[in-house]
C-alpha atoms as a PDB file:
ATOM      1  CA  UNK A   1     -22.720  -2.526  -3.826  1.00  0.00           C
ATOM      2  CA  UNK A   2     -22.541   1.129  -3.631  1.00  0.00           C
ATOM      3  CA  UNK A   3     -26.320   1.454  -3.695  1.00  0.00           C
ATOM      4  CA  UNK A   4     -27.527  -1.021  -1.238  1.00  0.00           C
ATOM      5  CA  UNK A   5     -24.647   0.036   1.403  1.00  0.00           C
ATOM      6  CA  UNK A   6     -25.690   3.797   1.152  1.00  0.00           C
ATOM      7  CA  UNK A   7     -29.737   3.156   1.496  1.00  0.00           C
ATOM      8  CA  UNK A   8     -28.929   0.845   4.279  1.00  0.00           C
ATOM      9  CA  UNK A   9     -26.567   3.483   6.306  1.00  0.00           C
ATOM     10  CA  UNK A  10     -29.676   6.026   5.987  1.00  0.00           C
ATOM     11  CA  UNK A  11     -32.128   3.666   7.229  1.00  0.00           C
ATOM     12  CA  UNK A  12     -30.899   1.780  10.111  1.00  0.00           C
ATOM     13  CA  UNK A  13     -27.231   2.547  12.758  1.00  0.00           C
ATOM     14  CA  UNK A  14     -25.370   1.515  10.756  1.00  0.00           C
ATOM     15  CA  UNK A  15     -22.026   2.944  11.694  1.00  0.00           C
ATOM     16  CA  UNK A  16     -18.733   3.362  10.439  1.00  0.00           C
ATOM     17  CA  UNK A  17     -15.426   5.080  10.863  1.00  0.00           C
ATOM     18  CA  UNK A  18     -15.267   8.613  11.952  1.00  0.00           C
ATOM     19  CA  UNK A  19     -12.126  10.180  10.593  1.00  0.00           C
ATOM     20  CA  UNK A  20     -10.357  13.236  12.746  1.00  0.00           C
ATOM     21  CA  UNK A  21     -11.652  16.363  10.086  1.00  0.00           C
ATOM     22  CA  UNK A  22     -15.286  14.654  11.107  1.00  0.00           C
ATOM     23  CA  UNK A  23     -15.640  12.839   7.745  1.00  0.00           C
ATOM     24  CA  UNK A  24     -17.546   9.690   7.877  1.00  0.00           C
ATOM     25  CA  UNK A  25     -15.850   6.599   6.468  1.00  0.00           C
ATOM     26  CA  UNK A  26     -18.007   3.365   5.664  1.00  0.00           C
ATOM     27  CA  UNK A  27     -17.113   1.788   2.623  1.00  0.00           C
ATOM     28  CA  UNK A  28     -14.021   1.669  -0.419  1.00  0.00           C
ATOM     29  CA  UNK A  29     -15.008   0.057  -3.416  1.00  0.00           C
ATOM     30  CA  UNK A  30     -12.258  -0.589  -6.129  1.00  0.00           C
ATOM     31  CA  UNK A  31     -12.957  -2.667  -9.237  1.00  0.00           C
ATOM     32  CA  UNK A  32     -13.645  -5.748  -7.645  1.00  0.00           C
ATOM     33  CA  UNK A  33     -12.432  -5.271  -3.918  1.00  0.00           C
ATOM     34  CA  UNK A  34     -14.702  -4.119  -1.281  1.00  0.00           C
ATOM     35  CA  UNK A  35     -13.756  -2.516   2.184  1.00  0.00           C
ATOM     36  CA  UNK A  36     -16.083  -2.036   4.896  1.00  0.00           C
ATOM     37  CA  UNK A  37     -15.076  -0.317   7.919  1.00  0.00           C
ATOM     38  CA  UNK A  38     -17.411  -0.721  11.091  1.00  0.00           C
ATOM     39  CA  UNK A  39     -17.756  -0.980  14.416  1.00  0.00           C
ATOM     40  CA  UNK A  40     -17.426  -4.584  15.940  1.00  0.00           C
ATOM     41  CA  UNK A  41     -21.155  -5.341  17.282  1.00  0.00           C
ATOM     42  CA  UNK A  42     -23.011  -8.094  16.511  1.00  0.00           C
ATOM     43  CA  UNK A  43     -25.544  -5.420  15.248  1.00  0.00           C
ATOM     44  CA  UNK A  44     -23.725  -4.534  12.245  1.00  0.00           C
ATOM     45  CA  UNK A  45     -22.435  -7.440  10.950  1.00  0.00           C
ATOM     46  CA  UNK A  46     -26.459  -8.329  10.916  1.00  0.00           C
ATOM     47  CA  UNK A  47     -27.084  -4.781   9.047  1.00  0.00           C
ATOM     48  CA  UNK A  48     -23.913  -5.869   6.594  1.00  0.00           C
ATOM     49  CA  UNK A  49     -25.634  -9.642   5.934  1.00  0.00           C
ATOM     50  CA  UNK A  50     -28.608  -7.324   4.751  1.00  0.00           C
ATOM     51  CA  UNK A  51     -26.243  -5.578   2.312  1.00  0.00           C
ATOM     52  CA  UNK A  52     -24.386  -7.988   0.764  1.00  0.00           C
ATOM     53  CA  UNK A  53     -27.427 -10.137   0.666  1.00  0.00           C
ATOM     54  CA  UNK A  54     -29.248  -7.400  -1.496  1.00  0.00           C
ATOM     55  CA  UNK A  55     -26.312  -6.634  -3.638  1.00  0.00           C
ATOM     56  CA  UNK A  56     -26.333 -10.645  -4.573  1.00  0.00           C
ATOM     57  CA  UNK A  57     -30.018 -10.604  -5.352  1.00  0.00           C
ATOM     58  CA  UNK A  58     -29.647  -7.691  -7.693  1.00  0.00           C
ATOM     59  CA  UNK A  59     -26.265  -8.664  -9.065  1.00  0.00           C
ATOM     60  CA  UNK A  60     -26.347 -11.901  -9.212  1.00  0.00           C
ATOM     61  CA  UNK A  61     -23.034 -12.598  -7.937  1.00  0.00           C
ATOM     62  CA  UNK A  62     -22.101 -14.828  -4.904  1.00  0.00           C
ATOM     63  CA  UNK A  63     -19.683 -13.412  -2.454  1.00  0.00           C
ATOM     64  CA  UNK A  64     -17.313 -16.239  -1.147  1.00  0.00           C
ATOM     65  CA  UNK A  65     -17.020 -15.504   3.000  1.00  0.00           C
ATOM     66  CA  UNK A  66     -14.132 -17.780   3.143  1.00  0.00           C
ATOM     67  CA  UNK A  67     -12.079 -14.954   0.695  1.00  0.00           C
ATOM     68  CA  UNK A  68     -12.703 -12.079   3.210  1.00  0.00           C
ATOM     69  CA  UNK A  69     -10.687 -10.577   5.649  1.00  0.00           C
ATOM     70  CA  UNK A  70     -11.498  -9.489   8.810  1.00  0.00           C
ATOM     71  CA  UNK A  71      -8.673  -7.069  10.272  1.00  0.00           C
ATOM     72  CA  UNK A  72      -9.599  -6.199  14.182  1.00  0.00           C
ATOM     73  CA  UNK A  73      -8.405  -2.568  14.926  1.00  0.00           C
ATOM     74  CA  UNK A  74      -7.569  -1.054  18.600  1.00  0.00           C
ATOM     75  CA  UNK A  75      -9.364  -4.264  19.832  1.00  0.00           C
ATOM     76  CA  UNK A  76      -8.100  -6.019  23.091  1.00  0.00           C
ATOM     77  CA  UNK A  77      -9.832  -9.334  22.352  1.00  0.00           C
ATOM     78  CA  UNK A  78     -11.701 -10.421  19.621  1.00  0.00           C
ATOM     79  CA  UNK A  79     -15.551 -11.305  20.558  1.00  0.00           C
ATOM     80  CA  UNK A  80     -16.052 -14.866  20.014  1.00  0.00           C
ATOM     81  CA  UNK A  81     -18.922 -14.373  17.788  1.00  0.00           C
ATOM     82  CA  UNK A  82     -16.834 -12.283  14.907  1.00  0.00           C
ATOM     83  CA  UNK A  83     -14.743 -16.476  14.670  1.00  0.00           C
ATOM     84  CA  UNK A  84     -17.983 -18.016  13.688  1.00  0.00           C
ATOM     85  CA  UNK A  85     -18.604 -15.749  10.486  1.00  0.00           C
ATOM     86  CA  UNK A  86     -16.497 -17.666   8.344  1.00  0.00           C
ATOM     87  CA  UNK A  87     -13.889 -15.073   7.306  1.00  0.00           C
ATOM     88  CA  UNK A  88     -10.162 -15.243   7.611  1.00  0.00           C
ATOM     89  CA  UNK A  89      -9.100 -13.449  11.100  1.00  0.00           C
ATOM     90  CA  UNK A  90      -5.984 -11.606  10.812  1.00  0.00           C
ATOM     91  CA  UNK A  91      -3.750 -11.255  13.609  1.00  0.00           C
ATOM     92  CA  UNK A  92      -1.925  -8.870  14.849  1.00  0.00           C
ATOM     93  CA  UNK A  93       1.324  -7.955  13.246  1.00  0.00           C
ATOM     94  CA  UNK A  94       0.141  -9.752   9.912  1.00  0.00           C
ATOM     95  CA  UNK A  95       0.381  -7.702   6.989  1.00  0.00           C
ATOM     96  CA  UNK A  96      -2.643  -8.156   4.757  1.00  0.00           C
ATOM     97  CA  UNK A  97      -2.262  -6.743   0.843  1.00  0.00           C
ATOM     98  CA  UNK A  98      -5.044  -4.525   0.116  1.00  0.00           C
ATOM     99  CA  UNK A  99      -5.354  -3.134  -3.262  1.00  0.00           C
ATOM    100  CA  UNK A 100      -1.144  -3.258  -3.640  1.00  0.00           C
ATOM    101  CA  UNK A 101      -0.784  -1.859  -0.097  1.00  0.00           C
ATOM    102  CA  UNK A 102       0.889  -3.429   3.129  1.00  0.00           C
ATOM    103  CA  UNK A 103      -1.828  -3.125   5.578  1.00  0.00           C
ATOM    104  CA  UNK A 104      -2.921  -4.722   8.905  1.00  0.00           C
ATOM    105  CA  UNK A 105      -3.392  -3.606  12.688  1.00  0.00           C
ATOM    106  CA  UNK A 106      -0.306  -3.653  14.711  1.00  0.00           C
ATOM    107  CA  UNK A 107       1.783  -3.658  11.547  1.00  0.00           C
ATOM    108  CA  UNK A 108       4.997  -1.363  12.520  1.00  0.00           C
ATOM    109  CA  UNK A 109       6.954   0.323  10.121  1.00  0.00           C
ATOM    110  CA  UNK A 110       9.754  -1.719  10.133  1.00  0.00           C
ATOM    111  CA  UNK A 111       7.273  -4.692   8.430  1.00  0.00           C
ATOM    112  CA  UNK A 112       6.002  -1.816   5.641  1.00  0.00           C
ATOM    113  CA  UNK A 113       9.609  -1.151   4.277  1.00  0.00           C
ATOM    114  CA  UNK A 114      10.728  -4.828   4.240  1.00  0.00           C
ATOM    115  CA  UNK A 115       7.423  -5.241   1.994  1.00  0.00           C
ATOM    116  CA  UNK A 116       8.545  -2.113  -0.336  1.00  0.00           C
ATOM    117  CA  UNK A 117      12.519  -4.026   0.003  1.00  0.00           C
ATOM    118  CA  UNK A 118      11.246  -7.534  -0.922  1.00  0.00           C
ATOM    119  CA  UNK A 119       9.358  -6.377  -4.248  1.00  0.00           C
ATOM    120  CA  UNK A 120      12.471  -4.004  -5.037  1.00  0.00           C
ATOM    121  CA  UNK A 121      14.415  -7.318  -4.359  1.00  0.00           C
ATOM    122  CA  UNK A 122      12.354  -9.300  -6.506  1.00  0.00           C
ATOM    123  CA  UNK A 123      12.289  -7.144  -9.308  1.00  0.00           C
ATOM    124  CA  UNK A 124      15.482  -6.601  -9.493  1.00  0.00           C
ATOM    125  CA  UNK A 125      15.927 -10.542  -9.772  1.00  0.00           C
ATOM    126  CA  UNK A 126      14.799 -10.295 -12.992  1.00  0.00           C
ATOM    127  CA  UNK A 127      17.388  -8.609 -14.642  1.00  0.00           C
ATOM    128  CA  UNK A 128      21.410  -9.527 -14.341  1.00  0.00           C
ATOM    129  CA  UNK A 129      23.763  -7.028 -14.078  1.00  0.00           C
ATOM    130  CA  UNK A 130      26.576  -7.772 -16.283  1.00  0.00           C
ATOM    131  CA  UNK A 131      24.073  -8.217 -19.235  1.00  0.00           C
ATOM    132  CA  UNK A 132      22.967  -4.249 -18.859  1.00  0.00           C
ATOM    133  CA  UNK A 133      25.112  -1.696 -18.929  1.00  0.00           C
ATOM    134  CA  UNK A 134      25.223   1.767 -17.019  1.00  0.00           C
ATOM    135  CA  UNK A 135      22.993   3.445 -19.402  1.00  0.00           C
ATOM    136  CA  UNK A 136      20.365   0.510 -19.118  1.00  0.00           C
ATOM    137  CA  UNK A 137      20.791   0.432 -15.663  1.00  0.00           C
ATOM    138  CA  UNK A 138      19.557   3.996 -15.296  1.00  0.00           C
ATOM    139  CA  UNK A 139      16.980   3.549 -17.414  1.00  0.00           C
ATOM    140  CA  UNK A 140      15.462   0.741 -15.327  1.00  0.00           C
ATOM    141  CA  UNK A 141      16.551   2.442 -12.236  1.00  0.00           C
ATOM    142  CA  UNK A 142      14.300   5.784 -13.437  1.00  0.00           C
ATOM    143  CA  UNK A 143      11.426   4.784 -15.314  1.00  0.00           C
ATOM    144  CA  UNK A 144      10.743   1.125 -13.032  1.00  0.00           C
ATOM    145  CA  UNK A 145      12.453   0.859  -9.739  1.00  0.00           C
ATOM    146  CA  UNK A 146      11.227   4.486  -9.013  1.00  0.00           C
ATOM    147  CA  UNK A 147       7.919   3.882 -10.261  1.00  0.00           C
ATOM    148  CA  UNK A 148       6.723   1.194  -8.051  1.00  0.00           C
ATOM    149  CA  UNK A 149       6.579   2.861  -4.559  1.00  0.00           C
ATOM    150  CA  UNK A 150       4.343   5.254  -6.160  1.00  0.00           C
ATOM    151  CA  UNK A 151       1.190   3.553  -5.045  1.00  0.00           C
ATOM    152  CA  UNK A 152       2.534   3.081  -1.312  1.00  0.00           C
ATOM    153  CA  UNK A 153       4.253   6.516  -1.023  1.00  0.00           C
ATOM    154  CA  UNK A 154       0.731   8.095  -1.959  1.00  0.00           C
ATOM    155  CA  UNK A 155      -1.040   5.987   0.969  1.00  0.00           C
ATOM    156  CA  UNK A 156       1.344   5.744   3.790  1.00  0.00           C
ATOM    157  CA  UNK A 157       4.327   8.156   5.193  1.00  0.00           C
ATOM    158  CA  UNK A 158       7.616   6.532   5.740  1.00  0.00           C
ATOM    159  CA  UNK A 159      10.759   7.829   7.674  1.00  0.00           C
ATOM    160  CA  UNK A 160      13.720   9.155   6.219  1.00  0.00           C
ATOM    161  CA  UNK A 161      15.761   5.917   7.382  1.00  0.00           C
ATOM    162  CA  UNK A 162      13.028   3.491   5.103  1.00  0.00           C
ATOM    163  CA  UNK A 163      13.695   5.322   2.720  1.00  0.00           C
ATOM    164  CA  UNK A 164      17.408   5.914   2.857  1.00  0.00           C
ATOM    165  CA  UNK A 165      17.544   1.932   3.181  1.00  0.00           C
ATOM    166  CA  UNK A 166      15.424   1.378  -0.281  1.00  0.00           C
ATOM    167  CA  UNK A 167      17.526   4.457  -1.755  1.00  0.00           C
ATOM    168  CA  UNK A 168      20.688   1.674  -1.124  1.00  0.00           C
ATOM    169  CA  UNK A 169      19.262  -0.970  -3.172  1.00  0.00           C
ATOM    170  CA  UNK A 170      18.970   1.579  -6.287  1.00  0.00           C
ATOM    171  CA  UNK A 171      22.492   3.001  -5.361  1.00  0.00           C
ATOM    172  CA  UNK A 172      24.007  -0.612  -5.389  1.00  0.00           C
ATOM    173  CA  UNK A 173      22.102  -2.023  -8.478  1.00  0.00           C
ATOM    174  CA  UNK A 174      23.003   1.509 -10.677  1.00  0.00           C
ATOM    175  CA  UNK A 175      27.048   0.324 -10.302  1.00  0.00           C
ATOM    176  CA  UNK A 176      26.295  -3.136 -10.367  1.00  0.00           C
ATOM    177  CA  UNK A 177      28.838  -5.822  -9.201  1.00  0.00           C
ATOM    178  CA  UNK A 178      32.222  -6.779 -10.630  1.00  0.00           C
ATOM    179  CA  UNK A 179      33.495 -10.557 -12.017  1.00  0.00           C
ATOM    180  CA  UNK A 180      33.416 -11.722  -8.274  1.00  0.00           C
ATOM    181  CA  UNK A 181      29.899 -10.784  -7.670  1.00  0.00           C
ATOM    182  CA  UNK A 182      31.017  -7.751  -5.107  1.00  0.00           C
ATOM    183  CA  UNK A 183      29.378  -4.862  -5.502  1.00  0.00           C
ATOM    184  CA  UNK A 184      31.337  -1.945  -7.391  1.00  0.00           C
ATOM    185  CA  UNK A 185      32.806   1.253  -6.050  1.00  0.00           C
ATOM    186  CA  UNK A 186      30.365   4.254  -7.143  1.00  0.00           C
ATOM    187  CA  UNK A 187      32.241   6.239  -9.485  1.00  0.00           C
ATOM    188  CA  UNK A 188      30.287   9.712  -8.861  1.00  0.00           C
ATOM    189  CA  UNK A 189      28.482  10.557  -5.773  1.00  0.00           C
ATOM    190  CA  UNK A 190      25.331   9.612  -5.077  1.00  0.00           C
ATOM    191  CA  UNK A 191      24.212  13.509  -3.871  1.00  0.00           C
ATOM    192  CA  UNK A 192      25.225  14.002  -8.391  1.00  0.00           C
ATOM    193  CA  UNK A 193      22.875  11.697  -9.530  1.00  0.00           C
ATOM    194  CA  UNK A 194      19.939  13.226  -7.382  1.00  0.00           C
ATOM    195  CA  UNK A 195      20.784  16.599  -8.553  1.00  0.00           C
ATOM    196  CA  UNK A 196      17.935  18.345 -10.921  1.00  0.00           C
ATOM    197  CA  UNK A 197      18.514  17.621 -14.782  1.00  0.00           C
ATOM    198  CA  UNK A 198      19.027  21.502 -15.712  1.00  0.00           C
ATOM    199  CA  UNK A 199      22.279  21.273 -14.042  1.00  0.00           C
ATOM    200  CA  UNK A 200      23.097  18.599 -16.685  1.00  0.00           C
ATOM    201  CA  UNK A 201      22.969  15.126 -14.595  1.00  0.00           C
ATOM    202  CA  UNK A 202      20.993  12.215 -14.759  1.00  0.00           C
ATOM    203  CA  UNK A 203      18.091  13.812 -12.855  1.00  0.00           C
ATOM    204  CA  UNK A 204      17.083  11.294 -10.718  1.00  0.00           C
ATOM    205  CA  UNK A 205      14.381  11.863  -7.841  1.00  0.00           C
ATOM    206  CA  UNK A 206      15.141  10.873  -4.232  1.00  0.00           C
ATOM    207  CA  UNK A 207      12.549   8.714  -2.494  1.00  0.00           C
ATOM    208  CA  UNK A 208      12.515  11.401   0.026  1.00  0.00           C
ATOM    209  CA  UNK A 209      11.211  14.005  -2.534  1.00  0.00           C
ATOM    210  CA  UNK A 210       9.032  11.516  -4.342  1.00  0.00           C
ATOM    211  CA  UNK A 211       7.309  10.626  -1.234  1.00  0.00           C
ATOM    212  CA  UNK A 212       6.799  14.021   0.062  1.00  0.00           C
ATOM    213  CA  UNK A 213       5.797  15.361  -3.583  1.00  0.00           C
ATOM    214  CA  UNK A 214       3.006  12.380  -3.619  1.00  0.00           C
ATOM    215  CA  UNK A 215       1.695  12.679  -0.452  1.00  0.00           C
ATOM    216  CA  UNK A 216       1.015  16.690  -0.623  1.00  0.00           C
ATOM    217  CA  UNK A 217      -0.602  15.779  -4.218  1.00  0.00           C
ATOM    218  CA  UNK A 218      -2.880  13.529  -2.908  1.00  0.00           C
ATOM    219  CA  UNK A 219      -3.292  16.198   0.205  1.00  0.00           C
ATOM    220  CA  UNK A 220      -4.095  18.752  -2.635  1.00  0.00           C
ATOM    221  CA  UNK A 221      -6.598  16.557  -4.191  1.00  0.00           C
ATOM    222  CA  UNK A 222      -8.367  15.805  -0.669  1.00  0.00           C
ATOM    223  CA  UNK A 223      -8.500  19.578  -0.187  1.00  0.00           C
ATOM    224  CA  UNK A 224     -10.435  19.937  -3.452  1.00  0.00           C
ATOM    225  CA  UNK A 225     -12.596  17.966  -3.016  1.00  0.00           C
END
């Protein structure tokens, strides 16, 4: 795919994004997940026909139309030709998943941290609280619950209050809930257990910090580059 879409950019218009530092954005390929970012003209949907229609000659493979998405950006009104291509329209407001990450046009903020709260939520459904006790609790708490914004906190910047809210599911599932099911009252401060492990705590990172630290990584990496 990565051949085809290149040759055909060189030898015809077709066009893509053009980011703000003047870099131009057409395609992102991942494993088995293609984006293409153009411009909506009838034009270069023709131009992307050509390329996919290449790639399946030399592949082999058959891309299913029905499958894709087509996510309108900064667009008033759809044209009424982009409805007869065959591929899902998303609408405004609708989060689509793209390779693990709440995306869409419209999509506000408030939408991208109840998608980081639901999978919190539903992980932590897995596990009961009175079987585990503090010491498991951190454990999960450090090495899972921590871990899986990672992917989202490289790719998107959240405010403070998203993340505040997400810090308070980790806060309430680290003290778990008594014999009524109520949640327990913390028995150290919460500003302890974020404090650095040299000072002889439990060392664990703020999603604050994490998403500021991964963000400027992957700002380092762009820089390089």
């Amino acid at each position: 795919m990565e051949l085809p879409t290149r040759t055909e950019k060189q030898i015809t218009n077709f066009t893509g994004y053009t980011c703000k530092i003047n870099d131009f954005l057409l395609h992102n390929l991942f494993a088995d997940d293609s984006g293409v970012m153009l411009r909506a003209t009838g034009e270069n949907f023709d131009e992307l026909r050509s390329v996919i229609a290449t790639y399946e000659t030399i592949s082999g493979a058959k891309l299913k139309i029905n499958k894709s998405t087509i996510i309108p950006v900064a667009m008033d009104e759809t044209p009424p030709w982009l409805h007869s291509i065959g591929c899902y329209m998303a609408r405004a407001g609708e989060i689509i998943r793209y390779l693990g990450l709440p995306i869409g046009w419209q999509v506000t903020e408030n939408q991208q941290r109840h998608y980081i709260f639901g999978r919190l939520q539903r992980r932590l459904g897995n596990w009961t609280y009175r079987v585990l006790s503090f010491a498991g609790r951190m454990i999960v708490l450090k090495h899972i619950l921590k871990a899986m914004p990672n992917h989202i906190f490289t790719c998107l910047s959240l405010s403070c209050d998203s993340l505040h809210k997400n810090e308070a599911i980790c806060r309430r599932f680290l003290w778990g809930k008594n014999d009524e099911g109520n949640d327990r009252v913390p028995l150290v401060a919460w500003t302890d257990i974020l404090r650095p492990k040299r000072e002889g705590v439990y060392a664990v990172t703020s999603f604050e910090l994490q998403s500021k630290g991964l963000r400027l990584k992957q700002f380092m990496k762009l820089m390089g580059n």
